[in-house]
Protein backbone atom coordinates (compact mmCIF):
# COMPACT_ATOMS: atom_id res chain seq x y z
CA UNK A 1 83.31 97.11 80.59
CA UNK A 2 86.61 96.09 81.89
CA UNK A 3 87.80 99.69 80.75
CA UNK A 4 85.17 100.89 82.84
CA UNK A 5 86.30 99.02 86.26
CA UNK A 6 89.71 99.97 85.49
CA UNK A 7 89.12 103.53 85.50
CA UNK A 8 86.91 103.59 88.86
CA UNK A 9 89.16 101.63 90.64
CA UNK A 10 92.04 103.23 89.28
CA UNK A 11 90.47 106.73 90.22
CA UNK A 12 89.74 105.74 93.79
CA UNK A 13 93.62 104.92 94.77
CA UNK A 14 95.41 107.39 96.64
CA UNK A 15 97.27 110.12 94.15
CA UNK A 16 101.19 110.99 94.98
CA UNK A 17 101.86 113.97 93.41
CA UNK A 18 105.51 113.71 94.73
CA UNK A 19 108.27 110.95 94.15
CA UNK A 20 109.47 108.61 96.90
CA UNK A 21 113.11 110.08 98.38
CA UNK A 22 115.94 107.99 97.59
CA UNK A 23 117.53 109.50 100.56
CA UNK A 24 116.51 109.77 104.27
CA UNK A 25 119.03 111.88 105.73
CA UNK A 26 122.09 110.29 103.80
CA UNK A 27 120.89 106.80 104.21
CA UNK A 28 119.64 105.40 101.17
CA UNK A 29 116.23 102.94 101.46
CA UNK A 30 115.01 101.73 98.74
CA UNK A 31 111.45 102.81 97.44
CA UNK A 32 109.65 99.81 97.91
CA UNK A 33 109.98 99.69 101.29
CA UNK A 34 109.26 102.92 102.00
CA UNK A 35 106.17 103.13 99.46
CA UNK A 36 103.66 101.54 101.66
CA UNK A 37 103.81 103.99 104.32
CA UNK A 38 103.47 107.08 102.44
CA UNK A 39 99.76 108.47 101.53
CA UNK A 40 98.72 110.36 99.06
CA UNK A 41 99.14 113.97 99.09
CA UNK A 42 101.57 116.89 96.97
CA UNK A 43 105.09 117.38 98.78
CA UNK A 44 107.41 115.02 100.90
CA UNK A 45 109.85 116.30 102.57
CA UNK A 46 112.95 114.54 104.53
CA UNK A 47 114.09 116.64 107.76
CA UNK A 48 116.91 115.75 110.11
CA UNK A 49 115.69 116.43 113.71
CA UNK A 50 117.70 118.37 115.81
CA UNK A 51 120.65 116.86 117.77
CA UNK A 52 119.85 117.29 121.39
CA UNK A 53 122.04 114.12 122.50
CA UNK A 54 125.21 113.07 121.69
CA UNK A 55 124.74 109.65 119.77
CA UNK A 56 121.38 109.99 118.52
CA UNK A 57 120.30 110.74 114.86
CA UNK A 58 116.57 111.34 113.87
CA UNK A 59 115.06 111.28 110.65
CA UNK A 60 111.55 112.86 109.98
CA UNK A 61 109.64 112.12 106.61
CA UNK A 62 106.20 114.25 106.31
CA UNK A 63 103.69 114.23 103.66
CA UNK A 64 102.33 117.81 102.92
CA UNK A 65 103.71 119.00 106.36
CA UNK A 66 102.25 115.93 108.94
CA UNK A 67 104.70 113.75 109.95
CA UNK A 68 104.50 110.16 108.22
CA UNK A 69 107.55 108.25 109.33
CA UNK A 70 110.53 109.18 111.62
CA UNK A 71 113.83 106.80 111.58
CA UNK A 72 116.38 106.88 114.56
CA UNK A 73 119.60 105.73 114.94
CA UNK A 74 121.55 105.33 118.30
CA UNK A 75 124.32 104.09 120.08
CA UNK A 76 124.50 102.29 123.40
CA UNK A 77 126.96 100.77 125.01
CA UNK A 78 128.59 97.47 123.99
CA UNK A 79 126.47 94.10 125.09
CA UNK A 80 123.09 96.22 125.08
CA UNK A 81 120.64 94.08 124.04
CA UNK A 82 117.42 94.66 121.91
CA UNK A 83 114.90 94.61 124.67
CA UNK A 84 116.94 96.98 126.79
CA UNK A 85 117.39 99.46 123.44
CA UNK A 86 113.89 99.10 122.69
CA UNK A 87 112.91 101.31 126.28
CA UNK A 88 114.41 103.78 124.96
CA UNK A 89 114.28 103.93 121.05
CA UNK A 90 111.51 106.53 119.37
CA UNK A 91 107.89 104.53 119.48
CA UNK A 92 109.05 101.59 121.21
CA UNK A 93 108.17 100.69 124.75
CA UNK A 94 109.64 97.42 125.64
CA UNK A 95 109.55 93.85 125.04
CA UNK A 96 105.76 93.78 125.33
CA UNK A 97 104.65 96.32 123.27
CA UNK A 98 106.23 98.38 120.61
CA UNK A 99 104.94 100.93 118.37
CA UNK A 100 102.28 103.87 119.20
CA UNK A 101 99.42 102.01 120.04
CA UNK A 102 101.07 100.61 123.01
CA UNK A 103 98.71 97.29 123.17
CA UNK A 104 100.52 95.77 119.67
CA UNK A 105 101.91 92.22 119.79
CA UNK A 106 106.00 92.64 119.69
CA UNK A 107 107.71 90.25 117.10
CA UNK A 108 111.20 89.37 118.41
CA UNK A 109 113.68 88.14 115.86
CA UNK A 110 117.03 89.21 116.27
CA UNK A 111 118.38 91.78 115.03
CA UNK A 112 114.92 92.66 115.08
CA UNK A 113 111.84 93.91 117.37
CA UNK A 114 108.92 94.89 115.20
CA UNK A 115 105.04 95.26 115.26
CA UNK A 116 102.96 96.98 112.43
CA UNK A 117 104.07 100.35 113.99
CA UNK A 118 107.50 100.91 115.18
CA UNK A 119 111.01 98.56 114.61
CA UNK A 120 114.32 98.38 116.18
CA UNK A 121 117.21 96.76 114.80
CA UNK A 122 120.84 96.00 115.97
CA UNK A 123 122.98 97.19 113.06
CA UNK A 124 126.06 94.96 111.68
CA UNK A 125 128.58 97.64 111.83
CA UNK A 126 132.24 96.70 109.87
CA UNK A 127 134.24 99.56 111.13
CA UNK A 128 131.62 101.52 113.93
CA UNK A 129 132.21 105.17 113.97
CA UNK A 130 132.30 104.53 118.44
CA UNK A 131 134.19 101.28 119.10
CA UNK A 132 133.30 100.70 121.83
CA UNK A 133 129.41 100.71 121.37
CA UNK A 134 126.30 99.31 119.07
CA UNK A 135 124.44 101.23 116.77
CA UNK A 136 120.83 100.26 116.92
CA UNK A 137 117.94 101.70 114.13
CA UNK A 138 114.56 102.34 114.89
CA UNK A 139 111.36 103.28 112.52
CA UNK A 140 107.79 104.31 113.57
CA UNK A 141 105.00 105.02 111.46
CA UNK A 142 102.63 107.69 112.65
CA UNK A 143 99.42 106.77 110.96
CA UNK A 144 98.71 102.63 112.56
CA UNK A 145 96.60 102.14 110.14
CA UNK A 146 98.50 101.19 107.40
CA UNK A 147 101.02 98.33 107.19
CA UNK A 148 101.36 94.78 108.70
CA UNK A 149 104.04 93.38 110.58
CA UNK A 150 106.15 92.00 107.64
CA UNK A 151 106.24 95.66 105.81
CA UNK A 152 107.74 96.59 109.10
CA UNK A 153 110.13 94.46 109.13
CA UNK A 154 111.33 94.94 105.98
CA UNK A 155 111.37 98.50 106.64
CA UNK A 156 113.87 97.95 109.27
CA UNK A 157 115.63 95.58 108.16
CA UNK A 158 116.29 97.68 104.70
CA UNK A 159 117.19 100.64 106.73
CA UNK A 160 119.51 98.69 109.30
CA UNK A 161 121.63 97.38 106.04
CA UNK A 162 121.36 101.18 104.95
CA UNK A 163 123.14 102.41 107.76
CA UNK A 164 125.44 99.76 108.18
CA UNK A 165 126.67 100.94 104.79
CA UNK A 166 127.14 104.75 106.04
CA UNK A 167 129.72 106.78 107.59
CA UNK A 168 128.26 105.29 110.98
CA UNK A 169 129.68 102.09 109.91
CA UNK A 170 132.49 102.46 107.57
């Protein structure tokens, strides 16, 4: 019997017929952070977006060609704070809402802005590829559906360390 419950509730879960990228455009996540945000389905692919501004990296991760997850970094000028980057940043809309759905409570705990949706971080940069400016991060998650809050944040706060640790940084 307990054979039996395993099997139909093991059949029901979501199947990933791909495995989890170690690396989202040269920034390395880990794959428990990223995990919860991907659905089942065949392929994954990781796609840089195109660099239309000076200062501004994307990052676009779909799951058998729709769009799952997209990760931004940019720089602003020095003493920009997280609310002001957060007008700007892909998904985010302020200091009262953040994310897609537009209505989503905004957690504020610097370095980070979060809700279930979209992220921002300030990232602790040793030796910052443009002196005289911050590099912020940003995630959003395209299906709102899926993860809480505290994914999110770890999310961002994974990736943040992540590119702290890359040529933006060192």
């Amino acid at each position: 019997m307990v054979l039996g419950l395993c099997v139909s509730a093991c059949s029901s879960s979501p199947d990933r017929e791909y495995e989890i990228p170690g690396s989202l455009c040269g920034v390395t996540v880990p794959a428990d952070r990223l995990e919860p945000f991907l659905p089942a389905g065949k392929e994954i692919s990781v796609r840089p977006g195109a660099a239309e501004i000076d200062g501004i990296e994307r990052c676009r991760l779909q799951v058998d060609g729709k769009e799952v997850l997209s990760f931004t970094t940019e720089w602003w000028e020095a003493g920009t704070g997280l609310r002001e980057a957060a007008t700007s940043a892909a998904g985010l809309s302020g200091h009262d809402s953040i994310g897609l759905g537009g209505d989503e409570k905004v957690r504020e705990e610097p370095p980070y802005m979060y809700s279930k949706t979209g992220a921002l971080a300030e990232v602790s940069c040793a030796k910052p590829r443009k002196a005289d400016q911050e590099l912020f991060a940003s995630a959003r998650v395209s299906d709102a559906g899926r993860p809480d809050e505290a994914t999110m944040k770890k999310l961002i706060a994974a990736y943040a360390e992540a590119v702290g640790k890359s040529g933006e940084c060192t």
